[in-house]
C-alpha atoms as a PDB file:
ATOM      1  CA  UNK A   1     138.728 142.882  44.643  1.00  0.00           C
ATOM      2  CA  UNK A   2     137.504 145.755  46.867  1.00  0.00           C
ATOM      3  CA  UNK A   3     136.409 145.320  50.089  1.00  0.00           C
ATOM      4  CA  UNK A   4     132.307 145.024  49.364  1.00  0.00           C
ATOM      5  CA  UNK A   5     132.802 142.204  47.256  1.00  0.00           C
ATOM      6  CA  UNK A   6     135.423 140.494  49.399  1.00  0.00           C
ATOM      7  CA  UNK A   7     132.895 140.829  52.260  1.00  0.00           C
ATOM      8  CA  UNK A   8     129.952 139.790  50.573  1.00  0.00           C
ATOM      9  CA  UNK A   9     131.444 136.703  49.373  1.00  0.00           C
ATOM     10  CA  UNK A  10     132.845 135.700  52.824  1.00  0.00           C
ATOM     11  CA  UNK A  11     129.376 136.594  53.666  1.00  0.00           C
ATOM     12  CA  UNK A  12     127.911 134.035  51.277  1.00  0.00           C
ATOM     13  CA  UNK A  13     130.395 131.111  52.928  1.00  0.00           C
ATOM     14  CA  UNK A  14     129.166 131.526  56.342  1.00  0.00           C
ATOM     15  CA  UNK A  15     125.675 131.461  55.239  1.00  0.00           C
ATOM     16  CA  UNK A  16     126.230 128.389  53.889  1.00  0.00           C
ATOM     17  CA  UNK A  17     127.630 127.112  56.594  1.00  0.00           C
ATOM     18  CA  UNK A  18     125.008 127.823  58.639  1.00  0.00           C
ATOM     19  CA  UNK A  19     122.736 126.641  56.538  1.00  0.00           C
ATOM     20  CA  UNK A  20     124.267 123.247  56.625  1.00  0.00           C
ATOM     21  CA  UNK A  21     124.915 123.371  60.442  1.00  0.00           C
ATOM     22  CA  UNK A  22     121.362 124.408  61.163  1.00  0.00           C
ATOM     23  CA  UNK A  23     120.174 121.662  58.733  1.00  0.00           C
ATOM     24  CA  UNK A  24     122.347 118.997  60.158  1.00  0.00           C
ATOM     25  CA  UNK A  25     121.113 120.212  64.464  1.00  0.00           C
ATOM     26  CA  UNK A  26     117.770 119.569  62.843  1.00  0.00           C
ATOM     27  CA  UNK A  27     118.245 116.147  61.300  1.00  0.00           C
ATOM     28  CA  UNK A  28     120.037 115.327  64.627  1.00  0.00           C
ATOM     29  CA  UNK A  29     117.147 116.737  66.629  1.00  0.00           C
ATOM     30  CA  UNK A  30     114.183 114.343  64.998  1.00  0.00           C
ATOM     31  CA  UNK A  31     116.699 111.360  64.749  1.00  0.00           C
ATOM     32  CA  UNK A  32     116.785 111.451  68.636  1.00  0.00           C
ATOM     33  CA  UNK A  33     113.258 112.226  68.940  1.00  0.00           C
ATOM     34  CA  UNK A  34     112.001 109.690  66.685  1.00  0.00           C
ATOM     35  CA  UNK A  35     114.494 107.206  68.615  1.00  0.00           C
ATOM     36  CA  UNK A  36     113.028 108.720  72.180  1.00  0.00           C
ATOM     37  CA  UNK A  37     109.252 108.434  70.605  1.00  0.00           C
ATOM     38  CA  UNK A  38     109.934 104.815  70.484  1.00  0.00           C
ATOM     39  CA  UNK A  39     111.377 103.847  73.125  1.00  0.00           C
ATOM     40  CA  UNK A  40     108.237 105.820  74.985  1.00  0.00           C
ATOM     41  CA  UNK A  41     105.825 104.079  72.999  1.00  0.00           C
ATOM     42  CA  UNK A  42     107.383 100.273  74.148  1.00  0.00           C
ATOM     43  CA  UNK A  43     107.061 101.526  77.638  1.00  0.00           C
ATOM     44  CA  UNK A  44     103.448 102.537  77.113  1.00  0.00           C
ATOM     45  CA  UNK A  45     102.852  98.596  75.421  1.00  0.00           C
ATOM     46  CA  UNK A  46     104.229  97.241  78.405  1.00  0.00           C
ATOM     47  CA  UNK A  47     102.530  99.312  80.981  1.00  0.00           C
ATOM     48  CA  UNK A  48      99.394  98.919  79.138  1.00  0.00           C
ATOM     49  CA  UNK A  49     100.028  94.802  79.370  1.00  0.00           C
ATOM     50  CA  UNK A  50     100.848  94.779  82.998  1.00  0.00           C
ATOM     51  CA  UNK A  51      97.567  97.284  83.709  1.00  0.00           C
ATOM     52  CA  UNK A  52      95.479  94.804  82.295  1.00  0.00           C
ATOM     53  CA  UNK A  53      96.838  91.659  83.813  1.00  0.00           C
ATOM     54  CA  UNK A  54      97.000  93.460  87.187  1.00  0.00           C
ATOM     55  CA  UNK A  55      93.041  94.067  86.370  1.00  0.00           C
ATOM     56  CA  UNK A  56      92.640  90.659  85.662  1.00  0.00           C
ATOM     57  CA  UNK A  57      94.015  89.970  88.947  1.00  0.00           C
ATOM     58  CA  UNK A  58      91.754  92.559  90.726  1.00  0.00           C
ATOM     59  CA  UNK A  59      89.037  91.130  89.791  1.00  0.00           C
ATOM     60  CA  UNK A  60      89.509  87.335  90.482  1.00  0.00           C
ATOM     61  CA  UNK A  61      90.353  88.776  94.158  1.00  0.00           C
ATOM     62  CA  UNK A  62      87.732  90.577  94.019  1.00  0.00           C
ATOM     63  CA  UNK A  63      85.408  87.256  93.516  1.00  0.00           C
ATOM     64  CA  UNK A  64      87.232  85.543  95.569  1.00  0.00           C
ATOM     65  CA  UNK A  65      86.652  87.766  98.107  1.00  0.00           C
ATOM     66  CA  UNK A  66      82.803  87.656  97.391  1.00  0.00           C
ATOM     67  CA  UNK A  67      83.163  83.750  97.646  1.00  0.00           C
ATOM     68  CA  UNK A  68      84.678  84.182 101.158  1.00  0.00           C
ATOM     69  CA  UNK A  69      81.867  87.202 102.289  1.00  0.00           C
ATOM     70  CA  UNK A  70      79.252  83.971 101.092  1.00  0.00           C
ATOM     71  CA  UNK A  71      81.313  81.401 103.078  1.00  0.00           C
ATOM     72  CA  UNK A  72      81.019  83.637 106.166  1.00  0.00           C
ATOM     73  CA  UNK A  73      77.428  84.718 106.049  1.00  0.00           C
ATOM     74  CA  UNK A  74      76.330  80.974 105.779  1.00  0.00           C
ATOM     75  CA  UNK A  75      78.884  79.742 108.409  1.00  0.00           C
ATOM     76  CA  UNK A  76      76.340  79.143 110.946  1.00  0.00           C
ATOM     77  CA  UNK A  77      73.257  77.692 108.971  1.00  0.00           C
ATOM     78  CA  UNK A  78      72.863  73.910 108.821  1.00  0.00           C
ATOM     79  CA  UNK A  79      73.756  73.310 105.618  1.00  0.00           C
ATOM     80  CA  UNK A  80      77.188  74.789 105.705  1.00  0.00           C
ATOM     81  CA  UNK A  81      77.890  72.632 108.487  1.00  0.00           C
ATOM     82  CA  UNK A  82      76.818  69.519 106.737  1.00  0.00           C
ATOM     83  CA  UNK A  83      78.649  70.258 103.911  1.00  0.00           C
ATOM     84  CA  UNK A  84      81.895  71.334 105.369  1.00  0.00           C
ATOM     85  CA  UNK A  85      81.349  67.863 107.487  1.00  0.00           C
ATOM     86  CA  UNK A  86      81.053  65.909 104.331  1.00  0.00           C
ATOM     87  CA  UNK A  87      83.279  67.336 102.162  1.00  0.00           C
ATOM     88  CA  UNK A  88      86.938  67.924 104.865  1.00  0.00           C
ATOM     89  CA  UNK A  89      85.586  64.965 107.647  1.00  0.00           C
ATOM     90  CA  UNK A  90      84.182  62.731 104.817  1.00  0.00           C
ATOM     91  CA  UNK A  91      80.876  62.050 107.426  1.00  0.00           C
ATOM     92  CA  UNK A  92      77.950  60.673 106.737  1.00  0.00           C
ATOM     93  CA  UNK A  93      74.253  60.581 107.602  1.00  0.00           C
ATOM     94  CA  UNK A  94      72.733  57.681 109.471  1.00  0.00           C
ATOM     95  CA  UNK A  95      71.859  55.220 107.108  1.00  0.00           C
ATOM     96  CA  UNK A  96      73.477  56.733 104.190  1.00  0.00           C
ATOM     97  CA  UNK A  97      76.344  54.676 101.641  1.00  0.00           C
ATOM     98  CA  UNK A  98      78.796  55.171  99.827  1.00  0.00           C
ATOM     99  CA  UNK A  99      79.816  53.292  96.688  1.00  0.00           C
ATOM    100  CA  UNK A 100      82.889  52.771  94.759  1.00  0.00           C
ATOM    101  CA  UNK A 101      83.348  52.588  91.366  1.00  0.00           C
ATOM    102  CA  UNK A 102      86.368  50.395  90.652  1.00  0.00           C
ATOM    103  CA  UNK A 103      86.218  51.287  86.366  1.00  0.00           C
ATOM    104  CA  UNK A 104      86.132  55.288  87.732  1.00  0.00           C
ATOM    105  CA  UNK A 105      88.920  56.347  89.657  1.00  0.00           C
END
């Protein structure tokens, strides 16, 4: 065996070896980024769940909030008084009765 042929067939090993370690880095490489793509895409669920219950809770603030501007723009008219007066103080107008239903409670 002369020296051409010896070296062309060591060639021929270490391409092959190559090969194979460049196929197996690339079967490593999208085994971790298919494991990494969904791991990412269970964070994105969950931070899509919490955006919309934190929405959710923006917005019943938000009317409540509305509910309480109401409350404070009527505070001084009659009616607001009368009904905070009947409704915490359990008051009543001159004249006015209450009756109990004993089936209802």
């Amino acid at each position: 065996m002369n020296k051409c042929e010896k070296y062309l067939k060591n060639r021929s090993k270490k391409n092959k070896r190559f090969l194979m370690g460049s196929i197996l880095v690339f079967v490593l490489v999208f085994v971790l980024s298919k494991s990494f793509n969904s791991k990412v895409n269970a964070q994105i669920v969950d931070l899509n769940a919490n955006i919309k219950t934190t929405n959710s809770k923006i917005s019943s603030i938000r009317g409540e909030i509305d509910s309480i501007k109401e409350d404070y723009e009527n505070r001084n008219t009659d009616e607001y008084k009368e009904k905070i007066a009947r409704e915490k103080l359990g008051m009543l107008k001159k004249d006015e009765y209450v009756y109990k239903d004993e089936n209802n409670k």
